[in-house]
C-alpha atoms as a PDB file:
ATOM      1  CA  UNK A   1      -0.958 -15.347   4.196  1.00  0.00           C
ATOM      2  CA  UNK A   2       1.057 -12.591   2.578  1.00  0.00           C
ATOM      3  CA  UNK A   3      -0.438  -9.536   3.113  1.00  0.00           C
ATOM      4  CA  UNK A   4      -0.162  -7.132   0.063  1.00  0.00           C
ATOM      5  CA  UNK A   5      -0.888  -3.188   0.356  1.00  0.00           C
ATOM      6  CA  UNK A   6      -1.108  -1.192  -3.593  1.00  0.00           C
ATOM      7  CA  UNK A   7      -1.149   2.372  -3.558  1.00  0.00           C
ATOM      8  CA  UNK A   8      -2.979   4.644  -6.855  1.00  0.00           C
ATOM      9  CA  UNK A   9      -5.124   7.328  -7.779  1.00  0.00           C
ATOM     10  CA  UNK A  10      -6.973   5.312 -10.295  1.00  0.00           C
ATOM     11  CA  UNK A  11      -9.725   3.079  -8.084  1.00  0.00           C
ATOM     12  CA  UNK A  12     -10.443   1.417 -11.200  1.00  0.00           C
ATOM     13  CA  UNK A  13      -7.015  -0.038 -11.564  1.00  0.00           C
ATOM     14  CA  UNK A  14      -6.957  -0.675  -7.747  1.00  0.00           C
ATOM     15  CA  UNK A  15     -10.282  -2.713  -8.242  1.00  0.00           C
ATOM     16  CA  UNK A  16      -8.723  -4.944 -10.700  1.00  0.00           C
ATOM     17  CA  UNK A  17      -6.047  -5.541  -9.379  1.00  0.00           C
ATOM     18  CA  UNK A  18      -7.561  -6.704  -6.359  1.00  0.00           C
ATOM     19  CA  UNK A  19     -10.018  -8.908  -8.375  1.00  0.00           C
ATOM     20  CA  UNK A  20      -7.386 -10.376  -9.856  1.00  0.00           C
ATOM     21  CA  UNK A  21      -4.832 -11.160  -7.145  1.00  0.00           C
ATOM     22  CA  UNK A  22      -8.367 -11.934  -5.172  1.00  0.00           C
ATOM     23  CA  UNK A  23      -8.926 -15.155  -6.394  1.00  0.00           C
ATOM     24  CA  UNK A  24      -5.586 -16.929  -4.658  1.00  0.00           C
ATOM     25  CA  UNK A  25      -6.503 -17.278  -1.127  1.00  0.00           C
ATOM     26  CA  UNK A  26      -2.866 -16.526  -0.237  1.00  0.00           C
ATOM     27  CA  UNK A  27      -3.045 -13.101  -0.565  1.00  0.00           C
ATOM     28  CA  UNK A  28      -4.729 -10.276   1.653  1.00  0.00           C
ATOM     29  CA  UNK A  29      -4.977  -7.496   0.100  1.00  0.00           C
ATOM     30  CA  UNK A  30      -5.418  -3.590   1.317  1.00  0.00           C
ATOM     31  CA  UNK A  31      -5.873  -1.143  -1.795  1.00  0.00           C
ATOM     32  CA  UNK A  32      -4.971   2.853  -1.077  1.00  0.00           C
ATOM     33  CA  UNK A  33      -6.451   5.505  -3.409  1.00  0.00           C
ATOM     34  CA  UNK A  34      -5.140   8.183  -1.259  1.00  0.00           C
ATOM     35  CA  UNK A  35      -1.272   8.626  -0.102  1.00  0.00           C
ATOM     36  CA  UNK A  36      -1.979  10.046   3.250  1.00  0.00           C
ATOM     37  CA  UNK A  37      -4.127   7.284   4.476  1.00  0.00           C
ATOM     38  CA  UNK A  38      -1.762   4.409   2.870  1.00  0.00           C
ATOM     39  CA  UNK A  39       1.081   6.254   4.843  1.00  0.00           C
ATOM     40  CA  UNK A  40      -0.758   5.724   7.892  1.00  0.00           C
ATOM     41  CA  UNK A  41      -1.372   2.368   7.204  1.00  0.00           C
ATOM     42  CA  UNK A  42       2.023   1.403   6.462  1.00  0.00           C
ATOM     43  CA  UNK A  43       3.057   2.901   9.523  1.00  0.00           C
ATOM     44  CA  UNK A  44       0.950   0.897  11.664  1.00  0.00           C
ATOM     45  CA  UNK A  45       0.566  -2.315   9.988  1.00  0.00           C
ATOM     46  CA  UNK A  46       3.259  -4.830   8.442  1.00  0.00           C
ATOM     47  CA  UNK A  47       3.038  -5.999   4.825  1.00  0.00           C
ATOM     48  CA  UNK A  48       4.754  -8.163   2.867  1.00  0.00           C
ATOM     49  CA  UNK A  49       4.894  -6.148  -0.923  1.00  0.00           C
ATOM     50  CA  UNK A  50       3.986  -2.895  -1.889  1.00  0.00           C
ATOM     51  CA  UNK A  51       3.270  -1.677  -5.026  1.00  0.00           C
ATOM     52  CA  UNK A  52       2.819   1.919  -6.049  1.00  0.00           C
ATOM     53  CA  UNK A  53       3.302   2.913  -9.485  1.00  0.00           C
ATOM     54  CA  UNK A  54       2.555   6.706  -8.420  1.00  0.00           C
ATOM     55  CA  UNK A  55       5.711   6.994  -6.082  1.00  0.00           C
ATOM     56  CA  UNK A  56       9.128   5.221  -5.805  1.00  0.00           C
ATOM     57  CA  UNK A  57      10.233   3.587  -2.791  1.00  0.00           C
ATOM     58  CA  UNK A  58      12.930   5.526  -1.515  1.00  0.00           C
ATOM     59  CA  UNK A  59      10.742   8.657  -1.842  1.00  0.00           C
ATOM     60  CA  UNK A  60       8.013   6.726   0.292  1.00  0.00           C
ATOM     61  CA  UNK A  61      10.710   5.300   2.958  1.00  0.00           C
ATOM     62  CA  UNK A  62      11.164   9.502   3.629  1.00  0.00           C
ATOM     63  CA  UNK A  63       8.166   9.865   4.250  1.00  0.00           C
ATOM     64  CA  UNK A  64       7.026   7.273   6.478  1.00  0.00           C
ATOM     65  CA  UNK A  65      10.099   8.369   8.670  1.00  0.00           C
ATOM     66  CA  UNK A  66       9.101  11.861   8.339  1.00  0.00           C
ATOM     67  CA  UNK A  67       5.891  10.310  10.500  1.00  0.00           C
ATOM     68  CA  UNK A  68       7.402   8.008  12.169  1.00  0.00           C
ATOM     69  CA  UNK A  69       9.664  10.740  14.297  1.00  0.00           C
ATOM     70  CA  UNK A  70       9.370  11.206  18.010  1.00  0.00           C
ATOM     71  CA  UNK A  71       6.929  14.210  19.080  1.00  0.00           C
END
């Protein structure tokens, strides 16, 4: 199963787009509305595409290694 995370601020859009991608068994899908909780997510779980139209992927790769640093 290929596990698919999408991050946005619109729920609407996030709704869709899990309707749509939904109906193929193949996918498991995890939506994010919220930045801070997808970060957390992505730190703790392994997935196989992102998508986030709000933020590009080298600015998200800094942060999740901003969290990820030892304490």
């Amino acid at each position: 199963m290929t596990k698919i995370a999408i991050i946005d601020d619109e729920i609407q859009i996030l709704q869709s787009i899990q309707r749509y991608l939904g109906r193929r068994k193949q996918f498991d899908i995890t939506i994010f509305d919220n930045p801070t909780h997808a970060r957390k997510s992505l730190l703790n779980a392994e997935y196989d595409l992102i998508m986030m139209p709000q933020i590009n992927g080298i600015d998200m790769l800094k942060e999740l290694r901003k969290e990820d640093q030892p304490r």
